[in-house]
C-alpha atoms as a PDB file:
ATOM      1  CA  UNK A   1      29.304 -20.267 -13.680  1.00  0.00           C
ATOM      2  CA  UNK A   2      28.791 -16.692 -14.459  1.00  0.00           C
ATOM      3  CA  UNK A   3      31.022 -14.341 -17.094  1.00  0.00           C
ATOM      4  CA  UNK A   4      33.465 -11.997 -14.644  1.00  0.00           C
ATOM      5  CA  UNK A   5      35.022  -9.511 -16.417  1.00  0.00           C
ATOM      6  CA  UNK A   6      37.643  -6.954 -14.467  1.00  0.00           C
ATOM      7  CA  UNK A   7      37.057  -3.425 -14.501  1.00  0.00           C
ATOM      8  CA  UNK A   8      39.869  -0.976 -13.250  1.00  0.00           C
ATOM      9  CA  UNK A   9      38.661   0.901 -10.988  1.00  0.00           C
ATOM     10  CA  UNK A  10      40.024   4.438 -10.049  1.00  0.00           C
ATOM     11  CA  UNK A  11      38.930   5.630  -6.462  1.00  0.00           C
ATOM     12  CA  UNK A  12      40.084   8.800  -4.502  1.00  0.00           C
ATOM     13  CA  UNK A  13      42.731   7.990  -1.997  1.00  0.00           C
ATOM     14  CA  UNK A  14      40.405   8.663   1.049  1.00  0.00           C
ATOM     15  CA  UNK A  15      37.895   6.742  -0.309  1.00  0.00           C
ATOM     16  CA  UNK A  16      40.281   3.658  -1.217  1.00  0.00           C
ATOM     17  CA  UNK A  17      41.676   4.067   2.366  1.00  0.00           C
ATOM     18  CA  UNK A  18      38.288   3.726   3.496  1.00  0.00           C
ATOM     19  CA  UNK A  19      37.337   1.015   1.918  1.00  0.00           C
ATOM     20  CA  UNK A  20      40.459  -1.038   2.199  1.00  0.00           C
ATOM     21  CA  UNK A  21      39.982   0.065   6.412  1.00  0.00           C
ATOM     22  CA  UNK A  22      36.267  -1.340   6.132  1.00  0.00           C
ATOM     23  CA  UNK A  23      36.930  -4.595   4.222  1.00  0.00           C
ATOM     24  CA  UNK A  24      39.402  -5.987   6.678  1.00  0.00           C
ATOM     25  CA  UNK A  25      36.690  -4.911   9.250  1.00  0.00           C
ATOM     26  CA  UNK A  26      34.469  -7.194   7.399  1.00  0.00           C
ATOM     27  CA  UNK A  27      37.261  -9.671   7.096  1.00  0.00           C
ATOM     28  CA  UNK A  28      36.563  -9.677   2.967  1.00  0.00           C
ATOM     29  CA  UNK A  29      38.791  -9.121   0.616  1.00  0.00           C
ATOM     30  CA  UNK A  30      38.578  -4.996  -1.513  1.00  0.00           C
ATOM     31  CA  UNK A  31      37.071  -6.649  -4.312  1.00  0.00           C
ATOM     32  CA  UNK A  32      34.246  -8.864  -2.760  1.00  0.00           C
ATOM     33  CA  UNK A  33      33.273  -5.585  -0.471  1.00  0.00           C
ATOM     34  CA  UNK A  34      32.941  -3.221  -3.767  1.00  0.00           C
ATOM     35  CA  UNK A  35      31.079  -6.038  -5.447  1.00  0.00           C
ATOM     36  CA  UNK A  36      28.539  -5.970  -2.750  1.00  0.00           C
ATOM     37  CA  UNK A  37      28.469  -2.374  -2.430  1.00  0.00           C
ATOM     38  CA  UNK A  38      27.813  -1.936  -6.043  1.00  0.00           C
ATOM     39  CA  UNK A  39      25.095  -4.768  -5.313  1.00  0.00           C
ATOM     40  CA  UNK A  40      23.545  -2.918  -2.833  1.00  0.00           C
ATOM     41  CA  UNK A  41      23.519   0.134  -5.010  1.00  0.00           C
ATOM     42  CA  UNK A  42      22.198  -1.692  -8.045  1.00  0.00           C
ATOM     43  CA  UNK A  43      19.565  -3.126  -5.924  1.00  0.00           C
ATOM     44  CA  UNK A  44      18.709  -0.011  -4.199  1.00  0.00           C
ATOM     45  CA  UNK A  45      17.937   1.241  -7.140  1.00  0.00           C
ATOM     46  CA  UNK A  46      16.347  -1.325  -8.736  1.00  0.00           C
ATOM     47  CA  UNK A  47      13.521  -1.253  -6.161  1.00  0.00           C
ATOM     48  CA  UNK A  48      12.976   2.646  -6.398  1.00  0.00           C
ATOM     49  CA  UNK A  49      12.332   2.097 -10.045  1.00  0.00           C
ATOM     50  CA  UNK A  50       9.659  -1.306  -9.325  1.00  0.00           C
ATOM     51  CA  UNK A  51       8.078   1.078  -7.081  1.00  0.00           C
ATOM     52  CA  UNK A  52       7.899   4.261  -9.127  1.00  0.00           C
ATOM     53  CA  UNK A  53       6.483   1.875 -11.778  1.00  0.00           C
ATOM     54  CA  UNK A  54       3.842   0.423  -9.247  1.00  0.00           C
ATOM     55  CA  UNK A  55       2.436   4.210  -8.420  1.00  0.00           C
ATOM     56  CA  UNK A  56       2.823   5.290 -12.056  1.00  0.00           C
ATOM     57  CA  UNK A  57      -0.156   2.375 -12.311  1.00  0.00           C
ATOM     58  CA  UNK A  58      -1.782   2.776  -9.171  1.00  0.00           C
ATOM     59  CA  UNK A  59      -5.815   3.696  -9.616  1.00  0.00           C
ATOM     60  CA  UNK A  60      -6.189   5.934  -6.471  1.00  0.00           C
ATOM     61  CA  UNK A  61      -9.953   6.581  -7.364  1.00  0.00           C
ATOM     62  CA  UNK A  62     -10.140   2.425  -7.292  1.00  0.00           C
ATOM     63  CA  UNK A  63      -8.204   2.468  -3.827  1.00  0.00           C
ATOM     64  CA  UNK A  64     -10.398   4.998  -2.517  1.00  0.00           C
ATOM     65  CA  UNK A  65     -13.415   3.145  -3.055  1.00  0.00           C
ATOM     66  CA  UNK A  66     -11.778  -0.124  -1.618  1.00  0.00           C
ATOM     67  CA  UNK A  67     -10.871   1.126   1.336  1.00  0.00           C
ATOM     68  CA  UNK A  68     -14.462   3.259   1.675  1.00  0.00           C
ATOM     69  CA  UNK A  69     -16.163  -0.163   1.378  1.00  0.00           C
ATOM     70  CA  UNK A  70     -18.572  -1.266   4.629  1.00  0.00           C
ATOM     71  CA  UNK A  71     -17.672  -4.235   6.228  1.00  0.00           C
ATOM     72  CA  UNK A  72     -14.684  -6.397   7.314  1.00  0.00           C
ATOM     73  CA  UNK A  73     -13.221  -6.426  10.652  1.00  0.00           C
ATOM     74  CA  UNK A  74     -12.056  -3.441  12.822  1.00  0.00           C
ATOM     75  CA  UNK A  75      -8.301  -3.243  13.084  1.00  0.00           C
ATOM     76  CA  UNK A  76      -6.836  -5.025  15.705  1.00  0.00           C
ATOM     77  CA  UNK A  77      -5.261  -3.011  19.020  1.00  0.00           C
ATOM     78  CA  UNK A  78      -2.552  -1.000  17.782  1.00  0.00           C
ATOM     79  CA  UNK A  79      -3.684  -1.097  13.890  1.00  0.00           C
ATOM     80  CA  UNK A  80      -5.253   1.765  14.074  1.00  0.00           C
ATOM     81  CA  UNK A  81      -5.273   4.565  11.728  1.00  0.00           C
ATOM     82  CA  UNK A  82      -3.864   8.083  13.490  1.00  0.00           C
ATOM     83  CA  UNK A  83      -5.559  11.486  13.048  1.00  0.00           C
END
């Protein structure tokens, strides 16, 4: 099992309203909906960063010439490229 640890957590009283308001929505307890909101966050984040890392890498001159290269098969109805 993992390590929890608490952290105290000091929220605005809208925002606590708000969030106690959407948790019995989800019928979850306050603590289980922040820990998934800050999950979503973390994650969110987390995959801007994998793909600013990707483009820092990317070889455009190497894409170019890929996707100038002859052959293959035409897109299928609907694949097309626009413009």
């Amino acid at each position: 099992m993992k390590e929890i640890r608490t952290y105290p957590l000091r929220l605005p009283r809208s925002l606590k309203e708000a969030v106690e308001r959407l948790s019995r929505e989800d019928r979850t307890s306050i603590n289980q909906f922040v820990a998934t909101a800050v999950a979503e966050k973390v994650s969110a984040l987390e995959t801007a960063r994998f793909f600013a890392d990707r483009k820092a890498r990317a070889d455009l001159k190497a894409f170019d010439k890929l996707m100038k290269r002859r052959g293959g098969t035409p897109p299928r109805e609907g694949d097309e490229m626009s413009g």
